[in-house]
Protein backbone atom coordinates (compact mmCIF):
# COMPACT_ATOMS: atom_id res chain seq x y z
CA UNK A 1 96.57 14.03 -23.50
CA UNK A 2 94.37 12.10 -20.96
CA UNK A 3 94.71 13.16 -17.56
CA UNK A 4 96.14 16.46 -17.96
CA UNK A 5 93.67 18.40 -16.30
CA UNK A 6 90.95 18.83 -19.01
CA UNK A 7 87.40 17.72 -17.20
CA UNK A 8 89.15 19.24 -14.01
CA UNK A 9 89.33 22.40 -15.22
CA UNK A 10 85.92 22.17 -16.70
CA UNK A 11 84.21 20.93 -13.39
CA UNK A 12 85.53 24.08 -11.57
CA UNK A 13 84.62 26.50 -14.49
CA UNK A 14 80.93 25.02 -14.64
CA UNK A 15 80.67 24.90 -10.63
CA UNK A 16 81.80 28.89 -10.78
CA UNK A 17 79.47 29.99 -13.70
CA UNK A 18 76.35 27.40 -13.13
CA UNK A 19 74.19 30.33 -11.60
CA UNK A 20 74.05 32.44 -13.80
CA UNK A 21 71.97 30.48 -16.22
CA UNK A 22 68.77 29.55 -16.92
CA UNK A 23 69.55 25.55 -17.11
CA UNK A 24 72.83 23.68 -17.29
CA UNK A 25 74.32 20.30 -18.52
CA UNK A 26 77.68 18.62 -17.55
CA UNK A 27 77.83 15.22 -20.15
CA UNK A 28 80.44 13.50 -18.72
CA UNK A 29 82.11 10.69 -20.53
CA UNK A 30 80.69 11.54 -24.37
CA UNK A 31 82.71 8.93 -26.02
CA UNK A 32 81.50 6.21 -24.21
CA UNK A 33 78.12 7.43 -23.52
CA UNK A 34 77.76 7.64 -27.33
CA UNK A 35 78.50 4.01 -27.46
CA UNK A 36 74.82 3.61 -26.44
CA UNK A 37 73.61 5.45 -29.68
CA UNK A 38 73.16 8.94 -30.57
CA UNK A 39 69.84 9.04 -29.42
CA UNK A 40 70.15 7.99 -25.88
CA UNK A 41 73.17 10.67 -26.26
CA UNK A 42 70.65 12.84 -26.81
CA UNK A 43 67.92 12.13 -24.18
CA UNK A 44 70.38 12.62 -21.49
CA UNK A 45 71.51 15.70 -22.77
CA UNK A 46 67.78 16.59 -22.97
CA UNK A 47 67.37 15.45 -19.61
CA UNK A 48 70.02 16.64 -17.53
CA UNK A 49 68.44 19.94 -18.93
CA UNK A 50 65.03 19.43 -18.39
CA UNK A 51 64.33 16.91 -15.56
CA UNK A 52 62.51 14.39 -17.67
CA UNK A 53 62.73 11.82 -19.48
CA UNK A 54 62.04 10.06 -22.86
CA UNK A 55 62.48 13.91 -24.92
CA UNK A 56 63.38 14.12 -28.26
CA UNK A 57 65.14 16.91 -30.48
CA UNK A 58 62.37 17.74 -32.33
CA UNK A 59 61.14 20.96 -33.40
CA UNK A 60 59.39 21.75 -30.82
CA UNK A 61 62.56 20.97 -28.38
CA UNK A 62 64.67 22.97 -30.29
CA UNK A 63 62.45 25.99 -29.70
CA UNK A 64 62.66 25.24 -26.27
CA UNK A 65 66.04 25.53 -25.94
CA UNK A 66 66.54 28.34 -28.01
CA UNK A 67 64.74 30.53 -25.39
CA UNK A 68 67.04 29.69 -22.99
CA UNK A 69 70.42 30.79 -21.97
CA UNK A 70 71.90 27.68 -21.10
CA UNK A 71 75.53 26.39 -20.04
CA UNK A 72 76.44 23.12 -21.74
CA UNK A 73 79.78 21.35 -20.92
CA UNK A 74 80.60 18.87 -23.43
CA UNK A 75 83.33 16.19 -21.67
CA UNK A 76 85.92 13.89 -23.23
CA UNK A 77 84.42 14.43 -26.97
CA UNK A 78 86.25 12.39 -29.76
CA UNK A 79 83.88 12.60 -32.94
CA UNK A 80 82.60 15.63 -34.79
CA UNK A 81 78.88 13.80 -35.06
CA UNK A 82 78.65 14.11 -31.12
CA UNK A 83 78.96 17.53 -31.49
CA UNK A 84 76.07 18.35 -34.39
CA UNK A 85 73.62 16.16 -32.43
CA UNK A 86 74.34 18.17 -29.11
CA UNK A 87 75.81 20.95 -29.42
CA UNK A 88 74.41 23.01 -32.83
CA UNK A 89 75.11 26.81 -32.20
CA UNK A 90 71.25 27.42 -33.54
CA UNK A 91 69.90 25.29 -30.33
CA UNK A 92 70.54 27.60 -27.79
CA UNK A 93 69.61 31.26 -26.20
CA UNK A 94 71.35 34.48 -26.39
CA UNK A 95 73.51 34.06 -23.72
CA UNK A 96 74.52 30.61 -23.87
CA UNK A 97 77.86 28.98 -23.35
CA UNK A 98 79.54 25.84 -24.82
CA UNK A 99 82.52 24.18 -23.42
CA UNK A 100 84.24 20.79 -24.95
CA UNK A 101 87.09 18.64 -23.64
CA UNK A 102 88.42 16.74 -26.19
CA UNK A 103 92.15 15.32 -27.12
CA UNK A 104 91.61 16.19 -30.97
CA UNK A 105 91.76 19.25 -31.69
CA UNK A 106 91.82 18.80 -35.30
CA UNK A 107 87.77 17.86 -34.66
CA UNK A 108 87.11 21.05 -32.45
CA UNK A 109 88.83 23.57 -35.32
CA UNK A 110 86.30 21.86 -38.02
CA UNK A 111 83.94 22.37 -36.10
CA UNK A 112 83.71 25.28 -34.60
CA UNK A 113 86.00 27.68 -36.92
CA UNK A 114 86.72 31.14 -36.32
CA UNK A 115 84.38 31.08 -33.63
CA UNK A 116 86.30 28.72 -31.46
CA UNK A 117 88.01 29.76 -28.76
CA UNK A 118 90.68 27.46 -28.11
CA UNK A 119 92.96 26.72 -24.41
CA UNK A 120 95.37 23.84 -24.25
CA UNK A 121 96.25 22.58 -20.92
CA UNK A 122 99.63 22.20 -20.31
CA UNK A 123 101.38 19.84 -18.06
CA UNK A 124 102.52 21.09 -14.42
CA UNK A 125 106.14 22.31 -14.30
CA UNK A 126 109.32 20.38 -12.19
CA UNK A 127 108.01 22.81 -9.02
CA UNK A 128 104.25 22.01 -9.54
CA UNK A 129 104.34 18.69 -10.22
CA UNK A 130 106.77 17.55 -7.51
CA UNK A 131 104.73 19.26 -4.93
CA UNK A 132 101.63 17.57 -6.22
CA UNK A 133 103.48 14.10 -5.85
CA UNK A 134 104.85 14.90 -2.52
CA UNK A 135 100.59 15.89 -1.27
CA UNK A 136 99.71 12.76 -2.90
CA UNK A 137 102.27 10.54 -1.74
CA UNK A 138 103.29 12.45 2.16
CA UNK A 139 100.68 14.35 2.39
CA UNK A 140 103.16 17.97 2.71
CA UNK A 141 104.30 20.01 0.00
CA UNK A 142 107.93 18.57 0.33
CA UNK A 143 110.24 15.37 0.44
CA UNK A 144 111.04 13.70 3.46
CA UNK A 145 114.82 13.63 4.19
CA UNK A 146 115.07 9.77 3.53
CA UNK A 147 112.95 10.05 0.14
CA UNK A 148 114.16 12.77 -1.81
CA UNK A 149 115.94 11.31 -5.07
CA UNK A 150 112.69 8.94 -5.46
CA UNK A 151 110.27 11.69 -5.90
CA UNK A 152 111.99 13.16 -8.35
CA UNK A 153 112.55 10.31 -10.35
CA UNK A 154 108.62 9.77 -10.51
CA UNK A 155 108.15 13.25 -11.68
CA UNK A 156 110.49 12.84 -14.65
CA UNK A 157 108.21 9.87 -15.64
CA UNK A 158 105.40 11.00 -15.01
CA UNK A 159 106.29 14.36 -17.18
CA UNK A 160 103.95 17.00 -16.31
CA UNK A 161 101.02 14.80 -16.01
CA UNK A 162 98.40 15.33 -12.88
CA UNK A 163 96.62 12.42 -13.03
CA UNK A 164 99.75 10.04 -13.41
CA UNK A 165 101.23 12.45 -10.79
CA UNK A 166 98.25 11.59 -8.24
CA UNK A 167 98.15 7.92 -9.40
CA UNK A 168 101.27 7.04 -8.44
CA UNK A 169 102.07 9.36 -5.63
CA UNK A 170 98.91 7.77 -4.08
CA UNK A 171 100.43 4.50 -4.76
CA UNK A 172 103.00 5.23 -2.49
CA UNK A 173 100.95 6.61 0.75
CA UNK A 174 101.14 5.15 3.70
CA UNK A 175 103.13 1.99 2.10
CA UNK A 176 106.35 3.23 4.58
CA UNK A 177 105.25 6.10 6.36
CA UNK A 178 102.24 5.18 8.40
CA UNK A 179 102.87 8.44 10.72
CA UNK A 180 100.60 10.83 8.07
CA UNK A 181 97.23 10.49 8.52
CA UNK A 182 95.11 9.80 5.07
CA UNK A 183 91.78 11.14 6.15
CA UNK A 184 92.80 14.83 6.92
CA UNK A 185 94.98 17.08 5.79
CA UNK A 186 98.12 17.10 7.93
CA UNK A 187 98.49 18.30 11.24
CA UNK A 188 101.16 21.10 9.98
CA UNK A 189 99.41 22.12 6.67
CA UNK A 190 99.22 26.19 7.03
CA UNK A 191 96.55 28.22 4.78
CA UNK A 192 97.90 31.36 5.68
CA UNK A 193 98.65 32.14 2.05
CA UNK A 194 96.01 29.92 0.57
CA UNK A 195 93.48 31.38 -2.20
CA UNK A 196 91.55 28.27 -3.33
CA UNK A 197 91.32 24.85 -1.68
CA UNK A 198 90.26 22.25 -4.00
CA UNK A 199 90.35 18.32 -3.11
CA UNK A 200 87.26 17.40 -5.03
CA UNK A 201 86.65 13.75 -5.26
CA UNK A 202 89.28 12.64 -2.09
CA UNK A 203 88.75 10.45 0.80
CA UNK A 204 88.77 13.24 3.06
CA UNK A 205 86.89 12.61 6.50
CA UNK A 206 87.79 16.09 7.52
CA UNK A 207 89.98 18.87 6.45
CA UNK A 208 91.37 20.37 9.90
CA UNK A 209 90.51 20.20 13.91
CA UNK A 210 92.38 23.20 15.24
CA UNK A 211 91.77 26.58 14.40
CA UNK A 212 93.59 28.30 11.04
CA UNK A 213 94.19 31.91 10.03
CA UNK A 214 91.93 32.26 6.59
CA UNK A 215 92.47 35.32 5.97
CA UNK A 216 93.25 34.70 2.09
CA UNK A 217 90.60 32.26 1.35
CA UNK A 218 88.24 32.41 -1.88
CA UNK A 219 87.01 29.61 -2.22
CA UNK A 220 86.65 26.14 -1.12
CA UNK A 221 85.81 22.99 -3.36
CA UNK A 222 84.87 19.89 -2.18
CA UNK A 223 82.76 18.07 -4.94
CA UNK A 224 82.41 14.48 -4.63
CA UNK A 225 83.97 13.64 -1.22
CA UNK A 226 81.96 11.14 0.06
CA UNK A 227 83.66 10.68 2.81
CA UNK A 228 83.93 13.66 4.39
CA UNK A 229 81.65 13.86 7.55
CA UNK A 230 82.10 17.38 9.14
CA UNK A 231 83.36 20.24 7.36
CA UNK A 232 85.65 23.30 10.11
CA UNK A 233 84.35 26.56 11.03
CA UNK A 234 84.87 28.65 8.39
CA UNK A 235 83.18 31.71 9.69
CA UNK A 236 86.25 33.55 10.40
CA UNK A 237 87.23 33.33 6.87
CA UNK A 238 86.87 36.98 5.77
CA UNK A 239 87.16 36.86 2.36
CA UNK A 240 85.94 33.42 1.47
CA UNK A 241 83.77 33.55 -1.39
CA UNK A 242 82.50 30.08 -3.30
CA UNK A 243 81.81 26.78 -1.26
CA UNK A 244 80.91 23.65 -3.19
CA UNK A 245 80.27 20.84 -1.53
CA UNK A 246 77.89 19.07 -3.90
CA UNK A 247 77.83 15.36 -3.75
CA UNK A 248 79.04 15.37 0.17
CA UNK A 249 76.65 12.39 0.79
CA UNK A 250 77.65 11.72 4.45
CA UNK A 251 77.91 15.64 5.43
CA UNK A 252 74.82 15.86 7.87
CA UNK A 253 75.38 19.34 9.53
CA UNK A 254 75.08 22.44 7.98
CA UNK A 255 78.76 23.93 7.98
CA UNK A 256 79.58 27.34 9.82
CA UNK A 257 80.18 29.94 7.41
CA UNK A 258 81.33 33.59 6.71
CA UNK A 259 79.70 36.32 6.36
CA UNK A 260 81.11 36.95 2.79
CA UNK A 261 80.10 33.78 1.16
CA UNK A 262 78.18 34.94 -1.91
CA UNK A 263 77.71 31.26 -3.82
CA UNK A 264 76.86 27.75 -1.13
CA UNK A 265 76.94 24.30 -3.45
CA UNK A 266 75.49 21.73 -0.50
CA UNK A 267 73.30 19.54 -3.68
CA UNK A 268 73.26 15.69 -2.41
CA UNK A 269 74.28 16.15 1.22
CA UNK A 270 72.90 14.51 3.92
CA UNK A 271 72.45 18.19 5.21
CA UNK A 272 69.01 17.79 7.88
CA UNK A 273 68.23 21.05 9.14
CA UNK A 274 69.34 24.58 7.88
CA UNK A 275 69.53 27.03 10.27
CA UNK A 276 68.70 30.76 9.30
CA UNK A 277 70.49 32.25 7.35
CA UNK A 278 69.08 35.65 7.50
CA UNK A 279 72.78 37.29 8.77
CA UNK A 280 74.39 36.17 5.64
CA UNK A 281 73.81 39.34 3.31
CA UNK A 282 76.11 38.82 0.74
CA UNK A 283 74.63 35.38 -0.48
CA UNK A 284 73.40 35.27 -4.03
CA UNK A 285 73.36 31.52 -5.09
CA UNK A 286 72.29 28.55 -2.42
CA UNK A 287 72.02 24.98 -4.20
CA UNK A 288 70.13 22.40 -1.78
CA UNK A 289 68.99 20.26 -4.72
CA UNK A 290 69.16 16.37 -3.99
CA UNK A 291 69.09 17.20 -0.33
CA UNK A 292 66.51 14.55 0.67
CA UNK A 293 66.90 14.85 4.79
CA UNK A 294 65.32 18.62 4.17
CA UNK A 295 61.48 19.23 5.11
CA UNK A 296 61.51 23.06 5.88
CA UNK A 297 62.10 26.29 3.76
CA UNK A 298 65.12 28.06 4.84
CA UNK A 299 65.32 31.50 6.34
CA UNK A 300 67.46 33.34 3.88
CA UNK A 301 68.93 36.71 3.34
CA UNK A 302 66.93 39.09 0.93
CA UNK A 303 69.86 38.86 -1.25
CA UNK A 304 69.18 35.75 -2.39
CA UNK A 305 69.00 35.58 -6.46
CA UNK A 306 69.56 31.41 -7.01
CA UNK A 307 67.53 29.14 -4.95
CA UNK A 308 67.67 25.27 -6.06
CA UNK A 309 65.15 23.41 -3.48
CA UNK A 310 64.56 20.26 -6.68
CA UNK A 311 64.33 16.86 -4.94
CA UNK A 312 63.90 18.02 -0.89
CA UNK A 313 61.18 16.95 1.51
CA UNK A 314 59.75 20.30 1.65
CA UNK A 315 56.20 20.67 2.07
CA UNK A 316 54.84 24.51 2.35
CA UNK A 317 56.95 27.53 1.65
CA UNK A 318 55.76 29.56 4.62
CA UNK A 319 54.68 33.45 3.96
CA UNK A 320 56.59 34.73 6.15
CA UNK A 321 60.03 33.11 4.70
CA UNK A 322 59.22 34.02 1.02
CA UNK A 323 57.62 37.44 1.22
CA UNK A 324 61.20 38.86 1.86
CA UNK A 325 63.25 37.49 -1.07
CA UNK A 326 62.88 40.67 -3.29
CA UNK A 327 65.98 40.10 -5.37
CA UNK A 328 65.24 36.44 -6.17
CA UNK A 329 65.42 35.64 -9.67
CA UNK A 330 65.86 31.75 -10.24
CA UNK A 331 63.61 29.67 -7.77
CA UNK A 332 63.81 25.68 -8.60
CA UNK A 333 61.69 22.74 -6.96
CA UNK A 334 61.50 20.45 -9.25
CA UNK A 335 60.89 16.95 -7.96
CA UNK A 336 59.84 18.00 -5.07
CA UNK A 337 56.64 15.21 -4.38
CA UNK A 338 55.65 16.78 -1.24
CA UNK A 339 55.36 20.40 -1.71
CA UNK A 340 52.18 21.68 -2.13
CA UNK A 341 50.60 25.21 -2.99
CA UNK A 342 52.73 28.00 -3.06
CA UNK A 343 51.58 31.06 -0.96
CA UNK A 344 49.93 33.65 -2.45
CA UNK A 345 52.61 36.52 -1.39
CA UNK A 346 54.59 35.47 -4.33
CA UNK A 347 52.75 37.59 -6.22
CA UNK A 348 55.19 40.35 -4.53
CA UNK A 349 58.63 38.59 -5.97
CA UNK A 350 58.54 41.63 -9.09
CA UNK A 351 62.62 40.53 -9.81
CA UNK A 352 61.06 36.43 -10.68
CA UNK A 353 61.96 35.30 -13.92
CA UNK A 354 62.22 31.31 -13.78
CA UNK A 355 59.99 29.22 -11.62
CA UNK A 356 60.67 25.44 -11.91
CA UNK A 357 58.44 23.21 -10.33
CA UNK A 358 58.26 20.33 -12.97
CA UNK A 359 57.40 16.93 -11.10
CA UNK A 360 55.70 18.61 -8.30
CA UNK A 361 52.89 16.11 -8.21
CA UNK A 362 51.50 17.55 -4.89
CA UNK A 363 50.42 20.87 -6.49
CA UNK A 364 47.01 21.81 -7.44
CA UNK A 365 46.88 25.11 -7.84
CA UNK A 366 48.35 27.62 -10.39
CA UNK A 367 50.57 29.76 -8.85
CA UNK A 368 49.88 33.41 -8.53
CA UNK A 369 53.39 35.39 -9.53
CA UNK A 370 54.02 38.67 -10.56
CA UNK A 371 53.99 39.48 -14.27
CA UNK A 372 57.69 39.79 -14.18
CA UNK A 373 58.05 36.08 -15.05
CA UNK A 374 59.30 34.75 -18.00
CA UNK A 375 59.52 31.21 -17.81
CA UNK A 376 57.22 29.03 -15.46
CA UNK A 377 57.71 25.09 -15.86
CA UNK A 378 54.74 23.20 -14.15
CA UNK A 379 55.06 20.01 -15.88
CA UNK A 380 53.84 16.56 -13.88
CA UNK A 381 51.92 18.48 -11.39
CA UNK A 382 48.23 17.84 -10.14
CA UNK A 383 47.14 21.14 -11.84
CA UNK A 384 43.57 21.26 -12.75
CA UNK A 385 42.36 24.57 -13.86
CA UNK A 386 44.91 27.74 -15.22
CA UNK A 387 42.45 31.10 -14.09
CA UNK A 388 42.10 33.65 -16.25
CA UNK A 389 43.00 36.01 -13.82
CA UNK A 390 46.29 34.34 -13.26
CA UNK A 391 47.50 34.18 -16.74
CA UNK A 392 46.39 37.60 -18.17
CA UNK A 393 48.68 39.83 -16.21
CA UNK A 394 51.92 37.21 -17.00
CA UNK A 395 52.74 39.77 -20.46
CA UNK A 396 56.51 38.78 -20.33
CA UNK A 397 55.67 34.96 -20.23
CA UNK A 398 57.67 33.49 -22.83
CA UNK A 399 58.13 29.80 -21.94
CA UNK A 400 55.22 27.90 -20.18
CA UNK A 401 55.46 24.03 -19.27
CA UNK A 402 51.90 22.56 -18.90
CA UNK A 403 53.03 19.11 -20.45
CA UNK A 404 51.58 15.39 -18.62
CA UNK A 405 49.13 17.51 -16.32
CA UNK A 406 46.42 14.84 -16.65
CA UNK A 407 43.99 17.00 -14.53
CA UNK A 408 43.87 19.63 -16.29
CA UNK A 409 40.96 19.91 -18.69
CA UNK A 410 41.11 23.40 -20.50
CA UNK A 411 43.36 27.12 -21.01
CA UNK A 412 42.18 30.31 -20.65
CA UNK A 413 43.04 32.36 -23.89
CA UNK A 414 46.19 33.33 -24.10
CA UNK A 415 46.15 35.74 -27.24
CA UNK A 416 47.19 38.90 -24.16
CA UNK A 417 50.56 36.55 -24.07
CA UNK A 418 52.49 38.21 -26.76
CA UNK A 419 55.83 36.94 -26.04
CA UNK A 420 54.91 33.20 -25.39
């Protein structure tokens, strides 16, 4: 059934899980994309992986991705063929996780078999889905006095459904009850008891002005919401856990934040400066990706493991801000034009296993890194010479990118390389 919650559901499962592997894809829209020809199919898949374009399934791709443990969400899927061009269980890593929306599920059992693991979305019950009509349309969790048969009659309708639910509750906002502001929450809403906020994809301008008692809050998700312009202070929030904000494109300051908050989406903000972020111990995951308006490396906590930087202004990563990330595991800047050589202290990062910095055109040098690394991705860069003494000592090296470096002439031997 279309609108029952499917690519929902998969949004906030891929947002959750994203870190923890090597690369990810979220296809939105297979059917029609597919309408463009398997092959184009294909190079976005390739590069919403990869960060380039014009790739092909060859081979030599296939290897590729078979060395990776990589999270692939497969939305809105309606033919079997989509699946064997994308999503073959021999393509990827150890590791790796598949997840399709789809409204046949005829097509998903011939498929995938015994080894699929199969969750139907059901439709909201009477509670659930009159609440989510009364948000939509009042903006409160209950009926007005003066409208309570109506609502009800819409939910009977609408029969379970969330998106007809939001359609036409929307439909009704505002048309006869101007007093309910549509660019906040309202004025009453009370959190106390809330777990998870999620209005990804609203108008929102703002969620609150005046302080709230967080004290149960997980996790906030805010994907999408162009609108939104300021997000509150959420550093007395105890508990809260997972922020994701990607795709806030007219958020320009850097929200306040707990102490506890162990995974911060802020990908294609308007976010300009970062201040540090040195007291926050229990972050693991920070995405920045897409976040043009940035020109400096943050200060982060040594906890750090995730660190997306792709497409910022940065120029230098100084010494002084990198020599400290110990626990870092996954460090991205791909696309980033302006960076240029990394400092030599990275040598010290022992727990590096991925370096991305495909598309770094402003790069000369080979970077020195400890031998911990596995997988090092220096496509499109101005790389002219690989030392020998950089490469011998990388023995756990089992992916290495040198593709379109037109400067670079020669490779050292790389027989020491046993597991490339």
């Amino acid at each position: 059934m279309g609108g029952i919650g499917k690519s929902t559901i998969a949004k906030a499962i891929f947002h959750r899980i994203a870190w923890q592997f090597e690369s990810v894809c979220f296809l939105t829209d297979v059917k029609n994309e597919a309408k463009k020809g398997l092959q184009h199919l294909q190079e976005t898949f390739l590069f919403k992986i990869f960060g380039e374009r014009n790739l092909y399934m060859d081979t030599f791709m296939v290897s590729k991705l078979s060395r990776k443990k990589i999270l692939v969400v497969l939305d809105d899927v309606d033919d079997s063929e989509h699946l064997e061009v994308l999503a073959d269980q021999n393509y990827f890593g150890l590791g790796s996780r598949i997840i399709i929306t789809s409204r046949d599920r005829q097509m998903l059992y011939n498929i995938g078999g015994d080894k699929l693991e199969l969750y139907k979305v059901e439709g909201l019950n009477g509670r659930e889905a009159l609440q989510l009509f009364n948000e939509k349309a009042f903006k409160q969790s209950f009926s007005p006095e003066d409208y309570m048969e109506l609502p009800r009659k819409y939910v009977s309708y609408c029969g379970g459904n969330p998106l007809a639910l939001q359609v036409l509750g929307g439909s009704l906002f505002c048309k006869s009850m101007p007093q309910y502001p549509s660019k906040s929450l309202p004025s009453k809403f009370n959190p106390d008891h809330l777990v998870e906020l999620d209005m990804s994809y609203s108008n929102l301008h703002h969620l609150w002005k005046d302080t709230k008692d967080l004290g149960n809050l997980r996790q906030i998700s805010l994907i999408g919401c162009k609108q939104l312009i300021e997000v509150p202070d959420l550093s007395g929030a105890p508990n809260l856990r997972f922020m994701y904000l990607y795709g806030c494109s007219n958020l320009t300051k850097f929200p306040k934040i707990s102490r506890s908050v162990k995974q911060l989406d802020l990908g294609s903000t308007a976010v300009e400066e970062i201040p540090s972020l040195r007291h926050l111990n229990s972050l693991e995951a920070l995405f920045l990706d897409g976040c043009s308006n940035i020109n400096k490396f943050p200060q982060i906590s040594g906890a750090i493991t995730y660190l997306n930087l792709g497409s910022t202004e940065i120029q230098e990563v100084p010494d002084s801000a990198i020599k400290s990330l110990n626990k870092l595991v996954n460090l991205r800047f791909s696309q980033s034009t302006r960076l240029k050589n990394l400092p030599t202290s990275m040598i010290h990062l022992t727990s590096l296993k991925t370096l991305l910095l495909a598309g770094c055109s402003n790069i000369t040098k080979f970077p020195q890194i400890s031998g911990a690394i596995t997988e090092l991705y220096l496509s499109r860069t101005a790389i002219d010479e690989v030392p020998n003494s950089a490469i011998e000592s990388l023995y756990n090296l089992v992916h290495l990118d040198l593709r379109y470096n037109t400067r670079l002439k020669n490779l050292p031997s790389m027989s020491r390389l046993t597991s490339l």
